[in-house]
Protein backbone atom coordinates (compact mmCIF):
# COMPACT_ATOMS: atom_id res chain seq x y z
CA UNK A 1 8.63 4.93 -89.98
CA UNK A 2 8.57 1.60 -91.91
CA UNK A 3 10.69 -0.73 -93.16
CA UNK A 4 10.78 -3.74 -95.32
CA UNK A 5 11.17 -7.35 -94.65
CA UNK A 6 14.24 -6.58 -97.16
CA UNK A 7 15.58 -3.76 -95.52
CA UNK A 8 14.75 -5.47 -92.01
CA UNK A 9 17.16 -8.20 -92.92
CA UNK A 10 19.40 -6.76 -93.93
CA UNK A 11 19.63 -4.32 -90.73
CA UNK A 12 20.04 -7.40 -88.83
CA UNK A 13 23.13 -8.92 -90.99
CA UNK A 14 24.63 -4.87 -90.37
CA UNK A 15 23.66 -4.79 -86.77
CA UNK A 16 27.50 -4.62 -84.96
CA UNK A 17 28.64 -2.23 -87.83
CA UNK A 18 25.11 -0.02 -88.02
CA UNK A 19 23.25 -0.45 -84.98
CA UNK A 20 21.81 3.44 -85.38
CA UNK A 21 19.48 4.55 -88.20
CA UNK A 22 19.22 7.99 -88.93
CA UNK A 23 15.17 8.77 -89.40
CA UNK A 24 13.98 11.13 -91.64
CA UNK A 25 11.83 12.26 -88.77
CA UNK A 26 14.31 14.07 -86.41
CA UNK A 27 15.30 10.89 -84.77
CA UNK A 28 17.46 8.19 -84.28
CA UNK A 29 16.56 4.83 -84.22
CA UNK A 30 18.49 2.47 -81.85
CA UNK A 31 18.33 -1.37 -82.84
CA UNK A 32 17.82 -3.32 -78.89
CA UNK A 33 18.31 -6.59 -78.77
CA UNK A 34 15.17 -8.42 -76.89
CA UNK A 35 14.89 -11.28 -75.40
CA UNK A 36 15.04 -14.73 -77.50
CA UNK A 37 17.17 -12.52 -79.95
CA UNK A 38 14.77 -10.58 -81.69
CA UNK A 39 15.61 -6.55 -82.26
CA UNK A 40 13.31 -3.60 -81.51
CA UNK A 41 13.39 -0.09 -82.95
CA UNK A 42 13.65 2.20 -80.10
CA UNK A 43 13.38 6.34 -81.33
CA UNK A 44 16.01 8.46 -79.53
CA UNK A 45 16.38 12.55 -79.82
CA UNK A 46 19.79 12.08 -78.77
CA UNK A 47 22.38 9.03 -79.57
CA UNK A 48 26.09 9.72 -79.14
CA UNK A 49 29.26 8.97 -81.35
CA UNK A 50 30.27 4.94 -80.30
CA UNK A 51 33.38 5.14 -78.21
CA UNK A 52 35.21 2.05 -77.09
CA UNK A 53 31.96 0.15 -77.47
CA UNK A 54 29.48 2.55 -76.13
CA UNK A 55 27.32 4.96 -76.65
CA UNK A 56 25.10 7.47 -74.67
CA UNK A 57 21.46 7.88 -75.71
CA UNK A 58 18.45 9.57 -74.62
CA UNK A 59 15.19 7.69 -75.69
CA UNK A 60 12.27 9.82 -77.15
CA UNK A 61 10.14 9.31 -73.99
CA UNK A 62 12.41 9.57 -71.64
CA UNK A 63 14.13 12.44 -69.76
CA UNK A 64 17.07 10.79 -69.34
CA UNK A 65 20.24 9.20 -70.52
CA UNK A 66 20.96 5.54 -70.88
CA UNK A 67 24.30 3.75 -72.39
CA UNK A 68 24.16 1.41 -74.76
CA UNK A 69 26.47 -1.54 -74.73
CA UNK A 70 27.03 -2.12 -78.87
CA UNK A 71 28.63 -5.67 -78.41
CA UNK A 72 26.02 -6.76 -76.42
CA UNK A 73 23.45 -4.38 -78.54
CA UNK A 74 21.74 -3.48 -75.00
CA UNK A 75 20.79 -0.55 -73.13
CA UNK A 76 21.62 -0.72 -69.38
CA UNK A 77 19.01 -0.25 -67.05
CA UNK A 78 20.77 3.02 -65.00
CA UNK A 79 19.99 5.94 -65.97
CA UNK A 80 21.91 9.78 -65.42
CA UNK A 81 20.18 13.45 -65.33
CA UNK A 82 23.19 15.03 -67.38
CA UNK A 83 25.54 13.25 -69.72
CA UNK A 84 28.30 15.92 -70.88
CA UNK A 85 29.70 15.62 -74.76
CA UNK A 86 32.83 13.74 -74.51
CA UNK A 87 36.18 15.50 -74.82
CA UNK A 88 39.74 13.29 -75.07
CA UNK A 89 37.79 10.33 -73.92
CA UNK A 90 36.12 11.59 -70.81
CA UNK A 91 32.70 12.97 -70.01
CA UNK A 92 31.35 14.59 -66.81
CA UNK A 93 27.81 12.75 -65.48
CA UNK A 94 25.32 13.10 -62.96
CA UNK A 95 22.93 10.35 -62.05
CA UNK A 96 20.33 12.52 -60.15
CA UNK A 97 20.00 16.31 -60.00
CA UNK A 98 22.08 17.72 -57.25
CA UNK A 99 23.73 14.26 -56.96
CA UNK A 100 28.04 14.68 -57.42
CA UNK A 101 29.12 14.61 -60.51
CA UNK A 102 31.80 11.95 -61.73
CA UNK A 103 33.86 11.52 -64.52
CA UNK A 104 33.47 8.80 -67.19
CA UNK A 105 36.89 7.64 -68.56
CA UNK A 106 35.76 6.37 -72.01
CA UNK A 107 38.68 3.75 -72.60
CA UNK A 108 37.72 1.73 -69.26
CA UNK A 109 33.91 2.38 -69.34
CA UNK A 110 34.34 3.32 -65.65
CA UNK A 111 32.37 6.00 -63.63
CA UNK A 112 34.76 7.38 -61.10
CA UNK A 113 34.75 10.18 -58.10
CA UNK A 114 32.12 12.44 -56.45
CA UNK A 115 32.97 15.96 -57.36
CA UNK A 116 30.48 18.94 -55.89
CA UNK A 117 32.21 20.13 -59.04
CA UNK A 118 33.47 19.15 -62.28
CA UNK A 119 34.12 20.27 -65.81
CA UNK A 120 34.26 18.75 -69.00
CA UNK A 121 37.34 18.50 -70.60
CA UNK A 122 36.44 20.63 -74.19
CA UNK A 123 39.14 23.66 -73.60
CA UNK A 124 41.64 22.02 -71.29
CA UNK A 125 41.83 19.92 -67.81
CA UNK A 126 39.12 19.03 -66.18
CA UNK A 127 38.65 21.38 -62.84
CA UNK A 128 37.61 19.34 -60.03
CA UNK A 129 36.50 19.87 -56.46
CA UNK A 130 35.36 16.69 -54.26
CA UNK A 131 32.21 16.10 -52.09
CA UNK A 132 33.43 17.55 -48.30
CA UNK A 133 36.78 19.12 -49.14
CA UNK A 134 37.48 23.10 -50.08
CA UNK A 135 39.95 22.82 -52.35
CA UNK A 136 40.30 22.54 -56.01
CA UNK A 137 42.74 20.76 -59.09
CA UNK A 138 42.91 19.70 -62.17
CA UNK A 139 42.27 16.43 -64.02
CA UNK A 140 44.52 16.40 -67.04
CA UNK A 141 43.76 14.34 -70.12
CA UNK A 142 46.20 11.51 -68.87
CA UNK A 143 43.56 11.38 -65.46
CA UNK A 144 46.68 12.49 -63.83
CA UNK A 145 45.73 15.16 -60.72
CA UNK A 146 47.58 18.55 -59.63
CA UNK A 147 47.90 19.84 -56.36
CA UNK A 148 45.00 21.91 -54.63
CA UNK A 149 43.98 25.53 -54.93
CA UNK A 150 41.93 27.55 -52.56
CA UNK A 151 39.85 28.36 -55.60
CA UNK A 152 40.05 27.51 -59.30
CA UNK A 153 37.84 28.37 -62.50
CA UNK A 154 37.61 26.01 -65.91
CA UNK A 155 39.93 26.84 -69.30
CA UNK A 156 39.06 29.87 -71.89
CA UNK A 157 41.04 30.19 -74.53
CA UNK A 158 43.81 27.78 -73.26
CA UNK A 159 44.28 29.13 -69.51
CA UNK A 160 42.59 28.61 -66.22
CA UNK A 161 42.69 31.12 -63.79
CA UNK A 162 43.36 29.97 -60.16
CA UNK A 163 44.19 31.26 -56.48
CA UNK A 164 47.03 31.13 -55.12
CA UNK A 165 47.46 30.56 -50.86
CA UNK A 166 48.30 33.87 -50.60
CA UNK A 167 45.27 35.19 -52.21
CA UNK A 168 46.76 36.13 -55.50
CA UNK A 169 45.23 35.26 -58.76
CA UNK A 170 46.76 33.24 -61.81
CA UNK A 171 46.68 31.81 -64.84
CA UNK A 172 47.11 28.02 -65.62
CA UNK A 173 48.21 26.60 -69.19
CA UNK A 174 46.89 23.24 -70.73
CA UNK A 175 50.07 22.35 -69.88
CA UNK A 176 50.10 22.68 -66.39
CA UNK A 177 52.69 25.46 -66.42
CA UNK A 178 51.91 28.46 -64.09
CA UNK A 179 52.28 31.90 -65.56
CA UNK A 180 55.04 34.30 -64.28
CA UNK A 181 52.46 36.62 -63.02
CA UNK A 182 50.44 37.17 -60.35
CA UNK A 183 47.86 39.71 -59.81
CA UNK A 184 45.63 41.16 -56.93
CA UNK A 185 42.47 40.34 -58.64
CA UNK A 186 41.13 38.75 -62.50
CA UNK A 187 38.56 37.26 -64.40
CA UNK A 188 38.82 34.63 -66.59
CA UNK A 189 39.64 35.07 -70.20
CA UNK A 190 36.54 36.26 -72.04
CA UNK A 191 36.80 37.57 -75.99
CA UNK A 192 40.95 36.54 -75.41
CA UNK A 193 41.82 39.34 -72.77
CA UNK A 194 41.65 38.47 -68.99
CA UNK A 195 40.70 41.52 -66.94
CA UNK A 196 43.24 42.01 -64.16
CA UNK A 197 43.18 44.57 -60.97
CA UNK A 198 45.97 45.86 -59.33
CA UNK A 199 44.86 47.35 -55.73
CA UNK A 200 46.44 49.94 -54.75
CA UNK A 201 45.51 54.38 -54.91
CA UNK A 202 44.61 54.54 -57.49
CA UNK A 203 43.03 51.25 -58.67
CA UNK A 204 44.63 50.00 -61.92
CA UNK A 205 42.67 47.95 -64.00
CA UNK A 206 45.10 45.91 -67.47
CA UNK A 207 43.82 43.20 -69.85
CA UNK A 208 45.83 39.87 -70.33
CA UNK A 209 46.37 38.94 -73.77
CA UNK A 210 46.67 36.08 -75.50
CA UNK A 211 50.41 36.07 -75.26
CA UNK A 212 51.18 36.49 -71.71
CA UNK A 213 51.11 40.54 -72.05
CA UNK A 214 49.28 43.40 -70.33
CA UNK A 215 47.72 46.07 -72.24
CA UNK A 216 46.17 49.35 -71.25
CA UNK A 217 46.19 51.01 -68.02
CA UNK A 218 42.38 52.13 -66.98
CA UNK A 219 40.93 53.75 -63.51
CA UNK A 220 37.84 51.67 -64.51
CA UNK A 221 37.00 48.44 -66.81
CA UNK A 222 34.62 45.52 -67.33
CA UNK A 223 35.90 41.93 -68.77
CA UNK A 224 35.03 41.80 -72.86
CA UNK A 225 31.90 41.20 -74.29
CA UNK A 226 31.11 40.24 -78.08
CA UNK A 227 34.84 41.87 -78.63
CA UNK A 228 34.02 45.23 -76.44
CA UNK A 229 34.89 46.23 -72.90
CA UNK A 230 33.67 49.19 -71.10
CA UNK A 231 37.11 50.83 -69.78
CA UNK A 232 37.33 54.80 -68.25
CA UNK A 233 41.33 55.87 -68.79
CA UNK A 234 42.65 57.46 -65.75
CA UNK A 235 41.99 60.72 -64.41
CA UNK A 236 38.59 60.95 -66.84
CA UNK A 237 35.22 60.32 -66.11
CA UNK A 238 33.68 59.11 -69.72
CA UNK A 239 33.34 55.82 -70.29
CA UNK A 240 34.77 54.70 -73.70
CA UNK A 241 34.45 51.23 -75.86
CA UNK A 242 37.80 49.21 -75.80
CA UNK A 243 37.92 47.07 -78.77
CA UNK A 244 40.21 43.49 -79.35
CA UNK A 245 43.13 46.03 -80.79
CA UNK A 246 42.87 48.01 -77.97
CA UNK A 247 41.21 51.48 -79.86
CA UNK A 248 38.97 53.21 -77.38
CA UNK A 249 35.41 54.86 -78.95
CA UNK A 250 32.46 56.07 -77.75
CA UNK A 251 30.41 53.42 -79.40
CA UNK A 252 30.85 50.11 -81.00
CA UNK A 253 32.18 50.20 -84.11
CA UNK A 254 31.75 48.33 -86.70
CA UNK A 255 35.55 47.51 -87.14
CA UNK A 256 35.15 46.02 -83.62
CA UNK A 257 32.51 43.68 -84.94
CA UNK A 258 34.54 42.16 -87.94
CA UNK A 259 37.65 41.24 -85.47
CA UNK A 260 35.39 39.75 -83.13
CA UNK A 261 33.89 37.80 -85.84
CA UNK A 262 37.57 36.82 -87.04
CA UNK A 263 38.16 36.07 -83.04
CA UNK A 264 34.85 33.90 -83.21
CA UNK A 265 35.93 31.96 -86.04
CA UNK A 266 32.22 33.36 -87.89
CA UNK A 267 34.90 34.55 -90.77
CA UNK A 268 38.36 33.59 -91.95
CA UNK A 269 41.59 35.78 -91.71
CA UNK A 270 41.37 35.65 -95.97
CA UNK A 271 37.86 36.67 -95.99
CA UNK A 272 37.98 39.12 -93.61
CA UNK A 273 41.11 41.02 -95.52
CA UNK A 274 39.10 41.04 -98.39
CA UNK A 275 36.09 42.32 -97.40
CA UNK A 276 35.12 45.52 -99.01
CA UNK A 277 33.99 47.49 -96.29
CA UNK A 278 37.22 46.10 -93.45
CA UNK A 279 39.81 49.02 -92.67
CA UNK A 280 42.74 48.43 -90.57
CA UNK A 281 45.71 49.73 -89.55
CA UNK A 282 49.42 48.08 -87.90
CA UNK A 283 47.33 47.19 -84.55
CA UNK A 284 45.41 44.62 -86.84
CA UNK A 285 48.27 42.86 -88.32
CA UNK A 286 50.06 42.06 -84.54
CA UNK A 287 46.92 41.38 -83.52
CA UNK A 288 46.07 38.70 -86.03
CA UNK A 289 49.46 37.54 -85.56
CA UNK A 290 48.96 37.07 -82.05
CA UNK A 291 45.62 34.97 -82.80
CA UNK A 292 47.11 32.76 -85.43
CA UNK A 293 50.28 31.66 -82.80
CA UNK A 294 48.28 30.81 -80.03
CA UNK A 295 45.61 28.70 -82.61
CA UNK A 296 48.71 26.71 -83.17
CA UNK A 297 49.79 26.01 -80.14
CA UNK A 298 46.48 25.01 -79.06
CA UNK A 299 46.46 22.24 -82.05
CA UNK A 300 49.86 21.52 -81.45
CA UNK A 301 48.45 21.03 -77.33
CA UNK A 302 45.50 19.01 -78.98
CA UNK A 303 48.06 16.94 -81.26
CA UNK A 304 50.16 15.97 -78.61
CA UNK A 305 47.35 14.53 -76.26
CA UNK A 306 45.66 12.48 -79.07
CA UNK A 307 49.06 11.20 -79.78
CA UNK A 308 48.99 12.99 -83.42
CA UNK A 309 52.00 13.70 -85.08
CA UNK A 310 52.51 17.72 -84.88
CA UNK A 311 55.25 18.92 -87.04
CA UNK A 312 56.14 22.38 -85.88
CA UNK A 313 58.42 23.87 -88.16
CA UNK A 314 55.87 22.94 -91.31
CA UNK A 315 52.78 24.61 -89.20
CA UNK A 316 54.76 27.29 -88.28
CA UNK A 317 56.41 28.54 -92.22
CA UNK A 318 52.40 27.53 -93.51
CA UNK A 319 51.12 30.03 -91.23
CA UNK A 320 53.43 32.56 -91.74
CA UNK A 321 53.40 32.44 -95.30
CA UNK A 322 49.27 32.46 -94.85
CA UNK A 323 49.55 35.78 -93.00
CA UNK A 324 52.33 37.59 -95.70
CA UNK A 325 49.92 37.19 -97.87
CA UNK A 326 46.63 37.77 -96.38
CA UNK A 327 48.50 41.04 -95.36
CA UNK A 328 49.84 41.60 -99.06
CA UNK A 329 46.44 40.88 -100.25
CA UNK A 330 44.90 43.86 -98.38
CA UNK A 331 47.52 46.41 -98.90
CA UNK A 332 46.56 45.30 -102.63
CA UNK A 333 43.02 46.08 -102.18
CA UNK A 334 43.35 49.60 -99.96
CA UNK A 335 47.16 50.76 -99.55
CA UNK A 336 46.23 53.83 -98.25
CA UNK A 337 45.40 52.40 -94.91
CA UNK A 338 48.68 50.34 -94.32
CA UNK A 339 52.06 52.76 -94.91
CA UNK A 340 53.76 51.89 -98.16
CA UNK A 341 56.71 50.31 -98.22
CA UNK A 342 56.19 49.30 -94.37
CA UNK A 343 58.49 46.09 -93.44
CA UNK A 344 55.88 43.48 -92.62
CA UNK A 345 56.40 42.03 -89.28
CA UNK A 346 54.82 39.20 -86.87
CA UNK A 347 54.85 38.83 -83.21
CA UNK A 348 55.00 35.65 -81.57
């Protein structure tokens, strides 16, 4: 790719403000200061969004990442196997493969700890374990630690699930704040149920919802997958497909596919109510309901660690008002499938 003298001068005159060009080749190009002042063009596949005066980059011919200082307009010599994305300033990065991990606070340019195990921070607190110990605990997005668990998991869908001493499982909000229930076994949240196991004769197997309540009682069950879970009910032998409003079929159907799609974010609430071919009944409105809540909470969650203002009360009228009429819309289109006259109502 080739430049002119023009264009080359006036790269130099934008060089704090622009030191990345976009090719038209699949590539950013990097602007390197050299010795004696000149610049050099240096092709990365990857260059990160400048934060505090860095950036991470991965040059075109090599494997691995480098930052780049932009007030100096260098790139520093060490180099790191696995640079995460960065989430509410931090990033998790290894300098070797199976070398520790440690976290890179954004606002300091510091690489600190040496975790056998770390996650990023992109749903919720970091989960941690250090080199030598057996415990586990979370890095919030003030750095600030929690106490230790025999065993802990990263965030889905706003919780982390987490052992207890006792060898109970648990579930962990954003927030730190411990759920009021325990149980004798669970996964994490997958498709926004956590499976959950009671021991006991028989077995009883529930899914966790989104809100903090249990639905369904099964002899049998697997965690969700693309909005299905295999469950058997109790005292029966077939095995049926549970979709995310709890209706149990011998197959996947296709209603299950458009609410995981809604779930997924692939459609919109408005879009899906208009589709043609989408049929629902009462289940579907609580269940949107339910979706819509904890979505706000998580940007009010998100709002209050970027230190955005958040004001409930508006968010809370704009998105019930959004799903009166997304509701009204539909019995508009297909009445027959929601009972006339029905009183419309939400669940928090």
């Amino acid at each position: 790719m080739e430049y002119s003298a023009e264009n080359m001068k006036k790269l130099k005159e934008d060089f704090e403000n622009k030191p990345v060009i976009l090719g038209d080749d699949n590539l950013s190009y990097l602007l390197v200061r050299q010795e004696g002042g000149k610049q050099k063009r240096i092709p990365c596949v990857y260059v990160s969004d400048a934060s505090h005066g860095y950036r991470f980059v991965k040059r075109q011919e090599s494997k691995l990442f480098q930052r780049y200082n932009e007030k100096l307009g260098i790139l520093e010599p060490e180099t790191f196997e696995y640079v995460s994305d960065e989430y509410f300033g931090y990033r998790v990065v290894q300098r070797q493969k199976n070398a520790p991990f440690q976290l890179y606070i954004a606002k300091n340019g510091k690489f600190v700890g040496n975790f056998e195990y770390l996650t990023t921070m992109q749903n919720g607190p970091a989960v941690a374990k250090k080199i030598g110990e057996d415990d586990y605990f979370f890095i919030d997005e003030n750095g600030e630690s929690s106490k230790y668990y025999p065993y802990a998991e990263g965030y889905s869908y706003g919780k982390a699930l987490y052992i207890t001493k006792n060898g109970k499982f648990g579930f962990r909000d954003r927030k730190g704040k411990l759920g009021r229930i325990t149980f004798d076994q669970a996964d994490s949240y997958s498709d926004g149920f956590a499976l959950v196991r009671y021991n006991g004769d028989p077995v009883i197997f529930r899914f966790f919802n989104l809100a903090g309540n249990l639905e369904g009682l099964y002899g049998y069950a697997t965690g969700y997958h693309d909005g299905f879970a295999t469950v058997i009910e109790q005292g029966k032998t077939q095995k049926m497909q549970r979709d995310l409003l709890g209706n149990l079929t011998e197959g996947r159907t296709e209603l299950g596919k458009k609410v995981f799609e809604y779930l997924s974010g692939d459609v919109t609430l408005e879009e899906l109510v208009k589709d043609k071919d989408f049929s629902y009944d009462k289940k579907f409105e609580r269940y949107a309901t339910m979706v819509e809540n904890y979505r706000l909470q998580q940007r009010q969650i998100d709002s209050e660690i970027q230190g955005k203002s958040f004001n409930e009360e508006k968010e809370e009228t704009e998105m019930t008002a959004r799903l009166k009429s997304c509701f009204e819309e539909y019995r508009k289109k297909d009445n027959s499938k929601v009972e006339k006259g029905s009183k419309l109502e939400f669940y928090g």
